[in-house]
C-alpha atoms as a PDB file:
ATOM      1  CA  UNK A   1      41.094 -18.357 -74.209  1.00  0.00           C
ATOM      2  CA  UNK A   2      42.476 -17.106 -77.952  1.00  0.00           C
ATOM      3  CA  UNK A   3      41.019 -18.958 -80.579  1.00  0.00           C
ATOM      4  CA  UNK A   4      44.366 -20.608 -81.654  1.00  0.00           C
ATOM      5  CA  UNK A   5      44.264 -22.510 -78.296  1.00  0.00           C
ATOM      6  CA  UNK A   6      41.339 -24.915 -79.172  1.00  0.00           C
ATOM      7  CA  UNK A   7      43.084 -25.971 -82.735  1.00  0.00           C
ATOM      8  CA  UNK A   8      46.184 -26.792 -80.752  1.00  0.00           C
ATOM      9  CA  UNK A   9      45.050 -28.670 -78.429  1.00  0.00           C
ATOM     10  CA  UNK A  10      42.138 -30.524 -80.371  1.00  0.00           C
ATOM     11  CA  UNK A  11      45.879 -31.203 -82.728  1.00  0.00           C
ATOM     12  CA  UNK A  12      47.511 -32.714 -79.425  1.00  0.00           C
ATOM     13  CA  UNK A  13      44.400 -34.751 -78.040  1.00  0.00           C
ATOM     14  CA  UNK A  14      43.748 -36.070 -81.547  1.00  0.00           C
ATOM     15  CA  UNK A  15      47.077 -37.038 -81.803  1.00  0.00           C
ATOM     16  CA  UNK A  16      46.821 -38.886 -78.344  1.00  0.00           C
ATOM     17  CA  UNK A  17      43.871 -40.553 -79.466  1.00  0.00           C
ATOM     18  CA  UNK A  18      45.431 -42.207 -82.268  1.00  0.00           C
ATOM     19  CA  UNK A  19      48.023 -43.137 -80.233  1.00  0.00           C
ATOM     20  CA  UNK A  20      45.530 -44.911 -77.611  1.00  0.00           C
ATOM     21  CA  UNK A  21      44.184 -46.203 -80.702  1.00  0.00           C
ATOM     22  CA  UNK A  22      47.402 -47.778 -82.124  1.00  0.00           C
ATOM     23  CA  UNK A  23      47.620 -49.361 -78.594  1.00  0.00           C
ATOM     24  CA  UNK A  24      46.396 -53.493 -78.170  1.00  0.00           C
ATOM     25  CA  UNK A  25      44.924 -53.142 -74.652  1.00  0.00           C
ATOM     26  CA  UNK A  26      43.004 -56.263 -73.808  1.00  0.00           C
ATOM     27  CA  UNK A  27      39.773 -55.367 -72.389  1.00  0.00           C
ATOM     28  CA  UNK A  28      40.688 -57.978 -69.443  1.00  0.00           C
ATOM     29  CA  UNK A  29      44.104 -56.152 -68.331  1.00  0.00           C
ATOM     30  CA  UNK A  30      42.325 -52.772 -68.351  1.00  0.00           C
ATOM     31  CA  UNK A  31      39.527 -53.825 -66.445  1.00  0.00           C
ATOM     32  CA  UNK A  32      42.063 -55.316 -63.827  1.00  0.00           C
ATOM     33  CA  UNK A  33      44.473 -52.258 -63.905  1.00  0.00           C
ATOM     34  CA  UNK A  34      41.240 -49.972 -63.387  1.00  0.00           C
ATOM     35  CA  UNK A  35      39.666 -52.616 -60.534  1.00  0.00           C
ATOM     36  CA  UNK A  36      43.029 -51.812 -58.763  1.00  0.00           C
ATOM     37  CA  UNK A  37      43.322 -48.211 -58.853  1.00  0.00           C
ATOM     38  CA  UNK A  38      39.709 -48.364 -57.776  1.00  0.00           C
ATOM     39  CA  UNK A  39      40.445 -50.376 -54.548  1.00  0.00           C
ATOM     40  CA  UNK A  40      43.358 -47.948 -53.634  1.00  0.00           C
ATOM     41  CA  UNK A  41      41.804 -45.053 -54.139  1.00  0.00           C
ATOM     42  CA  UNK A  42      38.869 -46.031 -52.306  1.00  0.00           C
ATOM     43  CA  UNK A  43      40.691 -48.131 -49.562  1.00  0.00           C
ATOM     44  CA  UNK A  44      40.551 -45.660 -46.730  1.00  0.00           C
ATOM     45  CA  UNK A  45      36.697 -45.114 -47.320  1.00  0.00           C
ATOM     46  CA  UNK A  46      34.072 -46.485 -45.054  1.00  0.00           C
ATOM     47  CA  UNK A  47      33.007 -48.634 -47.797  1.00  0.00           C
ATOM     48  CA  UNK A  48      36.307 -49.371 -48.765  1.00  0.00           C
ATOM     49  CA  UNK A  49      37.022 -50.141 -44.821  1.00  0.00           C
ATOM     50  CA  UNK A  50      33.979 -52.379 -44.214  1.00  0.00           C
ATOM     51  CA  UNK A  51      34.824 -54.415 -47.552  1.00  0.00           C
ATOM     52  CA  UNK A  52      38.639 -54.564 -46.338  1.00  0.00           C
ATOM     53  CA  UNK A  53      39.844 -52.761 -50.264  1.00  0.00           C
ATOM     54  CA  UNK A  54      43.377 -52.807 -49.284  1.00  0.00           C
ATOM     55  CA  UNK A  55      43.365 -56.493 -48.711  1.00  0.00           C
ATOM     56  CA  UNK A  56      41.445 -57.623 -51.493  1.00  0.00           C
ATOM     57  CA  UNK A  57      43.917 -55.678 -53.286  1.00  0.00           C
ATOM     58  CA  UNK A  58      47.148 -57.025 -52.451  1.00  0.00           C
ATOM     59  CA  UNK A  59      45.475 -60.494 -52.495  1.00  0.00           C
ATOM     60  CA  UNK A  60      46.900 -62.264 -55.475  1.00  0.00           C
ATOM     61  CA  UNK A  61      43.502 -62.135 -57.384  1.00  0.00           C
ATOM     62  CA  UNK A  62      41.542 -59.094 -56.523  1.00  0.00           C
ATOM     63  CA  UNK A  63      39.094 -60.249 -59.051  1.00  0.00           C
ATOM     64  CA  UNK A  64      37.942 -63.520 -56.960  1.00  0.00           C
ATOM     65  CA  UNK A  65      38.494 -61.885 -54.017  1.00  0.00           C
ATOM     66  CA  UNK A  66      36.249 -59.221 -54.774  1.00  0.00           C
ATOM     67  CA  UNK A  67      33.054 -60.950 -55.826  1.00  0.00           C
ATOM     68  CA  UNK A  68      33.423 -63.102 -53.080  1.00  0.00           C
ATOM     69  CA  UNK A  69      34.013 -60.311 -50.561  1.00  0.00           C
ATOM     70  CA  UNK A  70      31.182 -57.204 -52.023  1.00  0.00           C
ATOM     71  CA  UNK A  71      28.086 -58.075 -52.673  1.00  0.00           C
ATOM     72  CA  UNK A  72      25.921 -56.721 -55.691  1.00  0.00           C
ATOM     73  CA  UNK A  73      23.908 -53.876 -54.722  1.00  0.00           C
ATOM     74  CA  UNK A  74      21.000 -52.264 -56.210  1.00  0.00           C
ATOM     75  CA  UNK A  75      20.022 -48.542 -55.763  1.00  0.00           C
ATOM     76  CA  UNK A  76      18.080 -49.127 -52.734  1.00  0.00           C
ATOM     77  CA  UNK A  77      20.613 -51.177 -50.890  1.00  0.00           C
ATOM     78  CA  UNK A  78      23.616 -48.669 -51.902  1.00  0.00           C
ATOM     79  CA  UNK A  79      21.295 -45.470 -50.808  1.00  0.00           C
ATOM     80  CA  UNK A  80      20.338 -46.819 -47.900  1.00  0.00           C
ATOM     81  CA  UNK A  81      23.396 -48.522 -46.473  1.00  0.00           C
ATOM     82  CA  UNK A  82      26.280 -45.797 -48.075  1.00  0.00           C
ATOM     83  CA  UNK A  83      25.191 -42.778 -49.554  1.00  0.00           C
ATOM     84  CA  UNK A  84      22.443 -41.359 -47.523  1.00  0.00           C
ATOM     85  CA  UNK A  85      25.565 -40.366 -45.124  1.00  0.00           C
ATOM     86  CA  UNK A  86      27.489 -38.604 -48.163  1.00  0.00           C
ATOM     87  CA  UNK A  87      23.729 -36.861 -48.548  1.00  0.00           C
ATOM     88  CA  UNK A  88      24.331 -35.884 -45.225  1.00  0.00           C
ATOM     89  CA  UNK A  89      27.504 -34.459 -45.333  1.00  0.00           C
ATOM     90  CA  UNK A  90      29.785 -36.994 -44.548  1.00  0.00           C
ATOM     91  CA  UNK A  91      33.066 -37.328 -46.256  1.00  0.00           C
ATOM     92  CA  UNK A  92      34.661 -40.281 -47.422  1.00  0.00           C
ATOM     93  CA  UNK A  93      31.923 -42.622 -47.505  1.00  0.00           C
ATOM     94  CA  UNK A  94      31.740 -44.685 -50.922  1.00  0.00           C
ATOM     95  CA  UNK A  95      34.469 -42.199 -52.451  1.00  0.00           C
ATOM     96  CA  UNK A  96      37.160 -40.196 -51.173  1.00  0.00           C
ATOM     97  CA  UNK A  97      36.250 -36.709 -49.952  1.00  0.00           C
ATOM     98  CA  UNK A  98      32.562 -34.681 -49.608  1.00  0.00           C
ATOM     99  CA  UNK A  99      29.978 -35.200 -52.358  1.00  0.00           C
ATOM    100  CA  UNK A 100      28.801 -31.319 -52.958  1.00  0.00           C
ATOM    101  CA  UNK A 101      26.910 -32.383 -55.882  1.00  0.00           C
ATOM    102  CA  UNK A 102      24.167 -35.025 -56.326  1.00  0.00           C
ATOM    103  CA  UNK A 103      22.682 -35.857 -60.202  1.00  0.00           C
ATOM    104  CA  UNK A 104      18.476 -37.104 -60.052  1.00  0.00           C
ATOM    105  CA  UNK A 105      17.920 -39.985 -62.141  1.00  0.00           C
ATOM    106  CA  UNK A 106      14.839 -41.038 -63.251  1.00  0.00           C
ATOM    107  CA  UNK A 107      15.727 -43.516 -65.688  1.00  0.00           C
ATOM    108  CA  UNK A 108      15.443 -46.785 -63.776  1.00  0.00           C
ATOM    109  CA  UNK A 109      13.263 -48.438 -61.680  1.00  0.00           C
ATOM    110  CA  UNK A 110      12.248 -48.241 -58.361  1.00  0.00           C
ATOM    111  CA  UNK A 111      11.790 -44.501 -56.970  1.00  0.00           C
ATOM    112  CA  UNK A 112      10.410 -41.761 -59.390  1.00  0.00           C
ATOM    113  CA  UNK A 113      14.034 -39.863 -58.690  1.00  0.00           C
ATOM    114  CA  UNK A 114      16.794 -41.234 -57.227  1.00  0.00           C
ATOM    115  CA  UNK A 115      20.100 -39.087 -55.757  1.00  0.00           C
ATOM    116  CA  UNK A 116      23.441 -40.524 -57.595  1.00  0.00           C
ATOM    117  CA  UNK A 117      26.820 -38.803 -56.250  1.00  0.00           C
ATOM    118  CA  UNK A 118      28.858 -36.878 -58.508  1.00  0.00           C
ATOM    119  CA  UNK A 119      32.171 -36.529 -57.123  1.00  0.00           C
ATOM    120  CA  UNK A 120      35.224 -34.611 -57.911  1.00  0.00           C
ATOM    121  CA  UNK A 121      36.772 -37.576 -59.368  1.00  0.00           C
ATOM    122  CA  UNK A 122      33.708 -38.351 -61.602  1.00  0.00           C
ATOM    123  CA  UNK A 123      33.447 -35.151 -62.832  1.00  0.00           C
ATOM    124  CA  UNK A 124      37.202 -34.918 -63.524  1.00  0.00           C
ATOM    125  CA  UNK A 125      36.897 -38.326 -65.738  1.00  0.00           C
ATOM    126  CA  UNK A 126      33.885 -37.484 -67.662  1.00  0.00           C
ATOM    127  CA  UNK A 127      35.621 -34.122 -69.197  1.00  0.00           C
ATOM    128  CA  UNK A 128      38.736 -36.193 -69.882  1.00  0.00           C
ATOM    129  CA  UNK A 129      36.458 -38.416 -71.439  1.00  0.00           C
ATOM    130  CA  UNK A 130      34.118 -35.625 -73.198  1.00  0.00           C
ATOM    131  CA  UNK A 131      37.885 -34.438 -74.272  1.00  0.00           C
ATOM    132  CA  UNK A 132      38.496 -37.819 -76.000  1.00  0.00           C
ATOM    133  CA  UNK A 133      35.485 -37.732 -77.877  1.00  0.00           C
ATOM    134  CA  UNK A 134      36.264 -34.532 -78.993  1.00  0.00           C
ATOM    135  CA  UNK A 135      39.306 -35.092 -79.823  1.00  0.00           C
ATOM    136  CA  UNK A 136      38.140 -38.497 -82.261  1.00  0.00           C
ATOM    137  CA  UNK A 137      36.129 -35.550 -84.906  1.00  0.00           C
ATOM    138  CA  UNK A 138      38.950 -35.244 -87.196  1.00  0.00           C
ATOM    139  CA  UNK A 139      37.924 -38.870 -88.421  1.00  0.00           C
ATOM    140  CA  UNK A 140      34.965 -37.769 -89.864  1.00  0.00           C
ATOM    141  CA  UNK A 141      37.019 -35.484 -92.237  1.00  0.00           C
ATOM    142  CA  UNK A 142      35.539 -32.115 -90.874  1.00  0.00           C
ATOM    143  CA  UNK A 143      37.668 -29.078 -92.145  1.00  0.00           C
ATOM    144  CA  UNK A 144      39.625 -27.100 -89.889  1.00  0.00           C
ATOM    145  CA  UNK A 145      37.360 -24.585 -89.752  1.00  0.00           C
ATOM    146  CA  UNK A 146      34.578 -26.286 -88.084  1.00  0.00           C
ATOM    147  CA  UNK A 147      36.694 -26.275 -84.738  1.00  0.00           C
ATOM    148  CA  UNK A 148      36.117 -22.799 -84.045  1.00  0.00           C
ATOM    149  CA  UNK A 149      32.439 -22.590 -84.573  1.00  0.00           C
ATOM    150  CA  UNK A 150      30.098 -22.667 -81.797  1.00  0.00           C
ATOM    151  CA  UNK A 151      28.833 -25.613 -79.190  1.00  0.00           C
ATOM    152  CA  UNK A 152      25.484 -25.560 -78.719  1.00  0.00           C
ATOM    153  CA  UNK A 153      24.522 -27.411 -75.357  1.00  0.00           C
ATOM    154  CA  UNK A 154      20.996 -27.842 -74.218  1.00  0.00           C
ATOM    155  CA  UNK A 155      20.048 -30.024 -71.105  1.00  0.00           C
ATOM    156  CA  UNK A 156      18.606 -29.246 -67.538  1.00  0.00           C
ATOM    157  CA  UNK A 157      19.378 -25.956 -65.824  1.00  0.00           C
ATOM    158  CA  UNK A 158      22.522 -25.016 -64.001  1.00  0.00           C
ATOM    159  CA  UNK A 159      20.489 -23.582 -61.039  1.00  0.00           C
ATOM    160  CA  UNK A 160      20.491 -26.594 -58.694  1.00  0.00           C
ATOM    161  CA  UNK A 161      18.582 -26.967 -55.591  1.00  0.00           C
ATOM    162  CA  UNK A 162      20.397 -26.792 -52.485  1.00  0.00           C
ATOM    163  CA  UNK A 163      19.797 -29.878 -50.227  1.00  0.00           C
ATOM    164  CA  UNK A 164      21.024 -29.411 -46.981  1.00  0.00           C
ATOM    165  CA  UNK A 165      25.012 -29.930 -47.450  1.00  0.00           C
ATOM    166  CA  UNK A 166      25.083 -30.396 -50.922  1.00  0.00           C
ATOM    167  CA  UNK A 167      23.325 -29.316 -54.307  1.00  0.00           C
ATOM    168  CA  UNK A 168      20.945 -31.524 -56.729  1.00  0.00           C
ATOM    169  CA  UNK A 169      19.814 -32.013 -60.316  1.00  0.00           C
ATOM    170  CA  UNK A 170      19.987 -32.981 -63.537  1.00  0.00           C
ATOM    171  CA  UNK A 171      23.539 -33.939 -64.273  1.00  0.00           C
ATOM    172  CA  UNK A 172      23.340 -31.681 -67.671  1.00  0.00           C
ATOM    173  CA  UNK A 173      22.636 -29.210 -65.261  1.00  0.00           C
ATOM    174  CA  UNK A 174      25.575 -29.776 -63.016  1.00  0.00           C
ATOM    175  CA  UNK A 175      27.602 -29.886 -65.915  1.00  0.00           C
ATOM    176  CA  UNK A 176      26.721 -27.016 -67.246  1.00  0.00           C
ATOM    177  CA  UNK A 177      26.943 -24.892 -64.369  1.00  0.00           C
ATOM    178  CA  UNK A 178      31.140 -25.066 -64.833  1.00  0.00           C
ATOM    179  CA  UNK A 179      32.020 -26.346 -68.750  1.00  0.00           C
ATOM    180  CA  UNK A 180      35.240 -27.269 -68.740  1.00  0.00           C
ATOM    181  CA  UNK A 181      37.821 -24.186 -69.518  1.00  0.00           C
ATOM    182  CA  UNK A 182      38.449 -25.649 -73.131  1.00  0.00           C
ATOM    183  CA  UNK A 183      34.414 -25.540 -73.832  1.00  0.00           C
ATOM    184  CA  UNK A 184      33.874 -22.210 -72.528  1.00  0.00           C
ATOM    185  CA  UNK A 185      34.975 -19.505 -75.240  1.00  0.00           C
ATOM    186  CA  UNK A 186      32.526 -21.482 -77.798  1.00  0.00           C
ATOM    187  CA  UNK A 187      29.705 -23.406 -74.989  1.00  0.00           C
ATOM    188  CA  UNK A 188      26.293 -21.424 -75.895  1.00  0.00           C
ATOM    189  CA  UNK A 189      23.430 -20.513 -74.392  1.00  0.00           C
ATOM    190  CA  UNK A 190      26.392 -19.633 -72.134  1.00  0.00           C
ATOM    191  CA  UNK A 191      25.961 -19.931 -68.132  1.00  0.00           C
ATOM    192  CA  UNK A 192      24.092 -16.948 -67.784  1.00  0.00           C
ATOM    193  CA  UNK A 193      21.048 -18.356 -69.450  1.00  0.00           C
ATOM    194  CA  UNK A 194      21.842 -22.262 -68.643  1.00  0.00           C
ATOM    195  CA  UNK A 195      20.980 -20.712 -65.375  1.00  0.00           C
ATOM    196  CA  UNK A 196      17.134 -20.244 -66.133  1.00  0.00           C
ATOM    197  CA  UNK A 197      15.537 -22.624 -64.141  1.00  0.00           C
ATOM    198  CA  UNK A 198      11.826 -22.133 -65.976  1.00  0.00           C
ATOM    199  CA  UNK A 199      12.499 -24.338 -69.532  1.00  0.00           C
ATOM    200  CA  UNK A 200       9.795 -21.784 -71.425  1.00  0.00           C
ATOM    201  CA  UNK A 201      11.849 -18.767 -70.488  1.00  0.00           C
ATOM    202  CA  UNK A 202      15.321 -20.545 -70.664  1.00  0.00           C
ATOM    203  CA  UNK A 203      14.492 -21.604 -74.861  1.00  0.00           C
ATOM    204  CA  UNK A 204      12.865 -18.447 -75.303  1.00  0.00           C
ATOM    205  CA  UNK A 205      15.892 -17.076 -74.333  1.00  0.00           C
ATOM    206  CA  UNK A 206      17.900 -18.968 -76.485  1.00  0.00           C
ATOM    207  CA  UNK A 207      15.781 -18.808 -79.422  1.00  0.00           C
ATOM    208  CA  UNK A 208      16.696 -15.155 -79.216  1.00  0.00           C
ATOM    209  CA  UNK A 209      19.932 -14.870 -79.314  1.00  0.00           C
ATOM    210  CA  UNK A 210      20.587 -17.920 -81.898  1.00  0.00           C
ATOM    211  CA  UNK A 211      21.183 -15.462 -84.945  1.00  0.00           C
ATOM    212  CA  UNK A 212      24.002 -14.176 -82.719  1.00  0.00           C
ATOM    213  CA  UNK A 213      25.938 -17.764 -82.542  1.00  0.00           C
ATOM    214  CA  UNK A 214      27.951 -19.865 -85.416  1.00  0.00           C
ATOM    215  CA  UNK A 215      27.146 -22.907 -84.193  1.00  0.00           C
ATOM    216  CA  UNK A 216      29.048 -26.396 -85.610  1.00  0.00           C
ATOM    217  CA  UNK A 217      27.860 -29.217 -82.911  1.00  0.00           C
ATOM    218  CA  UNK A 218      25.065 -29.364 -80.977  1.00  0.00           C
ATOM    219  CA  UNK A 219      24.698 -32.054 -78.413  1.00  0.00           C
ATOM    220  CA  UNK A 220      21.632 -33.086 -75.885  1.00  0.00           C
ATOM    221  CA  UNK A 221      19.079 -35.856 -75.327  1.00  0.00           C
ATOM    222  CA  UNK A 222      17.475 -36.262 -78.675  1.00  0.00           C
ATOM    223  CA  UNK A 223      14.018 -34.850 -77.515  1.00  0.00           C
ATOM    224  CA  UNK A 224      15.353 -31.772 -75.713  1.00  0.00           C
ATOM    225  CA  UNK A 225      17.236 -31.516 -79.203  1.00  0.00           C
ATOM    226  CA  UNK A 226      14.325 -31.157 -81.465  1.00  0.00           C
ATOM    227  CA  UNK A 227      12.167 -29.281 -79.226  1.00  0.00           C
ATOM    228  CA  UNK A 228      14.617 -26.610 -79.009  1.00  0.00           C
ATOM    229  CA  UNK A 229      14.938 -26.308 -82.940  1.00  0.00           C
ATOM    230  CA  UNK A 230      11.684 -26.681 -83.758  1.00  0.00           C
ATOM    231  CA  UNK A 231      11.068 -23.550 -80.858  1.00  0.00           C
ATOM    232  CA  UNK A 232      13.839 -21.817 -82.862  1.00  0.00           C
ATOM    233  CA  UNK A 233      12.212 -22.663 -86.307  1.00  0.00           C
ATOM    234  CA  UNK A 234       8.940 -21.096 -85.069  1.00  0.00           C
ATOM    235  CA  UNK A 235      10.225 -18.563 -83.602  1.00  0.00           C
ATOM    236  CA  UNK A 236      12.222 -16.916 -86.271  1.00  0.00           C
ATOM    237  CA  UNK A 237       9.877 -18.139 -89.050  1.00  0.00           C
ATOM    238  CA  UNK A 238      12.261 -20.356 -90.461  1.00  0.00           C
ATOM    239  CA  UNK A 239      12.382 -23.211 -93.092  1.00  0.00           C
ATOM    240  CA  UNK A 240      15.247 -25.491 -91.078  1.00  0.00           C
ATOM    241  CA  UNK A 241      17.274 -24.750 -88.454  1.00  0.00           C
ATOM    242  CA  UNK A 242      20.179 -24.899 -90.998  1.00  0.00           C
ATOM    243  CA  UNK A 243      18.850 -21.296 -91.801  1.00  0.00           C
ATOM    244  CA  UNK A 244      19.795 -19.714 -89.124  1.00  0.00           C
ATOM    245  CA  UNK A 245      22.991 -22.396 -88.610  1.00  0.00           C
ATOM    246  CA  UNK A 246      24.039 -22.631 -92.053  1.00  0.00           C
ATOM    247  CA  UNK A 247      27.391 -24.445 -90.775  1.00  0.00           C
ATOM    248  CA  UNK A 248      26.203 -26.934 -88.069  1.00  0.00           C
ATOM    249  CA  UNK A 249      27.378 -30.342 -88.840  1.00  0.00           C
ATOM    250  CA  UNK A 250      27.373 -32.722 -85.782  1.00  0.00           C
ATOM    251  CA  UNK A 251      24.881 -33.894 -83.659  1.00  0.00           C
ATOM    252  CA  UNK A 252      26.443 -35.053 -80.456  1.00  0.00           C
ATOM    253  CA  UNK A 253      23.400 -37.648 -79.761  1.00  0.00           C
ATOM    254  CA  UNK A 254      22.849 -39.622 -76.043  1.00  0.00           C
ATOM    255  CA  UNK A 255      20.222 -40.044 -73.372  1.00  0.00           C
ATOM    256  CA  UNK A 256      18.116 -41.931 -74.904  1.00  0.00           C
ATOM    257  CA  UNK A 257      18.261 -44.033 -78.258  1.00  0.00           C
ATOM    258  CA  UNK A 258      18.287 -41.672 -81.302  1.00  0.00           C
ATOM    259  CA  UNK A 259      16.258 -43.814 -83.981  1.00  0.00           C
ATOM    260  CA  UNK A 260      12.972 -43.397 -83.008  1.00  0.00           C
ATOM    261  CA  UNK A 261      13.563 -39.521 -83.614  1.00  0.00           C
ATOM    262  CA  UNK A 262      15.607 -39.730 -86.293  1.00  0.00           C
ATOM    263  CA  UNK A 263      12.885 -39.572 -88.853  1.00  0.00           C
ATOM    264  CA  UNK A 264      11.291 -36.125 -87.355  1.00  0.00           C
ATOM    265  CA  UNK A 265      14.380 -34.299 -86.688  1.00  0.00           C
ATOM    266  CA  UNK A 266      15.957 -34.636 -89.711  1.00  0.00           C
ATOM    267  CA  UNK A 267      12.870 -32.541 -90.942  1.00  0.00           C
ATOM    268  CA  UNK A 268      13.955 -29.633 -89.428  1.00  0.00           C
ATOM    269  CA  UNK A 269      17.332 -29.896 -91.573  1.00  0.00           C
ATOM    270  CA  UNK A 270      18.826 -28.422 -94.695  1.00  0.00           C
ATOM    271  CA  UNK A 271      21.390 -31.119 -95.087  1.00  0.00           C
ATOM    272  CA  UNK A 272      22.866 -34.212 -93.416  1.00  0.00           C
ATOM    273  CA  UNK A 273      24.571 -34.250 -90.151  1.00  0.00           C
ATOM    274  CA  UNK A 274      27.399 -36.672 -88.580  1.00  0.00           C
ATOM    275  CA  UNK A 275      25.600 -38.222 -85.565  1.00  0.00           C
ATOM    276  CA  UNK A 276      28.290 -39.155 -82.938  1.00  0.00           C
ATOM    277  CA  UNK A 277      26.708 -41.413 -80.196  1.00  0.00           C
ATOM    278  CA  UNK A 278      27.523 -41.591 -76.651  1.00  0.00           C
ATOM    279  CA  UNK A 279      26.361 -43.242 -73.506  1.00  0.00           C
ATOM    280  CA  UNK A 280      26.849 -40.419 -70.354  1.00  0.00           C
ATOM    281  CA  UNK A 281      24.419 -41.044 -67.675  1.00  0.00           C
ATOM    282  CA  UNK A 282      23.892 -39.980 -64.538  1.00  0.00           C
ATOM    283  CA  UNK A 283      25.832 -42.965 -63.579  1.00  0.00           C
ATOM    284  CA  UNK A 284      29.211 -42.074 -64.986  1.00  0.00           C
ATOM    285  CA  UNK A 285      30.289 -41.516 -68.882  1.00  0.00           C
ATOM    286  CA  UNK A 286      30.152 -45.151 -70.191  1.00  0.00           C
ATOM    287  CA  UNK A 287      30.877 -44.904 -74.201  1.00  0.00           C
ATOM    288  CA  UNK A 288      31.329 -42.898 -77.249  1.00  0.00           C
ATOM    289  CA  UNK A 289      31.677 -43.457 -80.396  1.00  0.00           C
ATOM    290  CA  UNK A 290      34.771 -42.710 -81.453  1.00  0.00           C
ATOM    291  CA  UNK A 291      34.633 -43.371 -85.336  1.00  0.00           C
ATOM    292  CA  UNK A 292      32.619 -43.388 -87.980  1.00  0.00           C
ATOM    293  CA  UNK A 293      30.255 -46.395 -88.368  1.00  0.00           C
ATOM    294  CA  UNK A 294      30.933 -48.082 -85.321  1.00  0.00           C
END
């Protein structure tokens, strides 16, 4: 993809974004509009079946309807009841079609990894959203340049485990193993070394070929973050990682909370960056922020 694409589009997303802006949704008629489309497109299901979605949907309040008809389920209820079968194989079980691709969570309670579905349809809405969020920079008054420097991307390995009919891991991982086609042209390490599965050869890796990248964002868990600049740092025999990056300027931040590192890895800086937050888990993208000091 030419490098004119990327300013042209980022021109018509950011445009759509203030539009969506501009817009007085009510967080109540969203959340009804989306708790409908939900129910149809999950209707013919066997989750969708057992909870009768079509009628609670054409029911004149789908909202009372629904609490009263689906009950609240935790991890081990859902697993156990639902997707165990879409583990298996099966199609159309708690969402339309065959789950090829499972993320492992650690970050709640119960069992030391649990197996959440990533479906077509999730993974389809979390690049619209990652699109969004990319699309809300110009905000921050970056110049024009910035959007053709490089993305800098560390998170769990794109080699996933195959588990009978369908692939695991970390949902960095899975994400990384097909960046969306407007990412790709500027998404380092690249796939060819997002691939590594062993983390000591996979930063080595990418501490070597960092003097070969422009890189303008990076984005990760904040820990994963800092250990791979402080790897780079040491490994080039640098001051700040701004020496080898003299133009990086964003730190896409989410995961975990960012604070408690915030001290330590602005250490390994030249200069100030713009921290844009965002809340994608395992779970589904949740937030972003999508302005400055919000």
């Amino acid at each position: 993809m030419p490098d004119s694409v990327t300013p042209g589009i980022l021109k018509r997303g950011a445009k759509l974004v203030k539009t969506l802006d501009r817009g007085h949704f009510s967080a109540l008629s969203l959340q009804k509009r989306t708790l409908r489309q939900l129910l149809r497109q999950a209707g013919n299901t066997a989750f969708g079946e057992f909870y009768d979605f079509p009628g609670i949907n054409g029911s004149g309040n789908p909202i009372d309807n629904f609490r009263k008809t689906v009950p609240i389920h935790d991890y081990d209820k859902i697993f156990n009841e639902w997707w165990h079968r879409s583990l298996k194989g099966e199609k159309n079980i708690a969402w339309r079609g065959t789950v090829k691709y499972f993320g492992l969570s650690s970050g709640t309670t119960g069992a030391a990894s649990k197996y959440i579905p990533i479906t077509t349809d999730m993974t389809r809405a979390m690049r619209q959203t990652a699109f969004r969020m990319f699309a809300s920079l110009p905000k921050y008054g970056l110049p024009a340049s910035f959007y053709l420097k490089n993305w800098f991307m560390i998170g769990g390995s794109a080699s996933l485990r195959p588990e009978g009919n369908c692939f695991v891991g970390d949902l960095s991982g899975i994400n990384a193993k097909q960046p969306p086609i407007w990412v790709r042209p500027y998404f380092k390490p690249g796939v060819q070394i997002a691939h590594y599965k062993d983390w000591d050869e996979r930063i080595h890796a990418i501490a070597e070929n960092a003097p070969k990248w422009d890189i303008g964002v990076v984005t990760g868990i904040p820990s994963w973050v800092q250990l791979a600049f402080e790897y780079i740092i040491d490994f080039h025999k640098l001051d700040t990682i701004h020496d080898i990056w003299p133009t990086l300027s964003v730190f896409v931040t989410g995961g975990t909370a960012f604070p408690p590192y915030q001290k330590s890895f602005e250490k390994l800086l030249a200069k100030p960056l713009i921290y844009q937050d965002s809340y994608l888990a395992s779970e589904g993208f949740v937030a972003y922020q999508a302005r400055p000091g919000t």
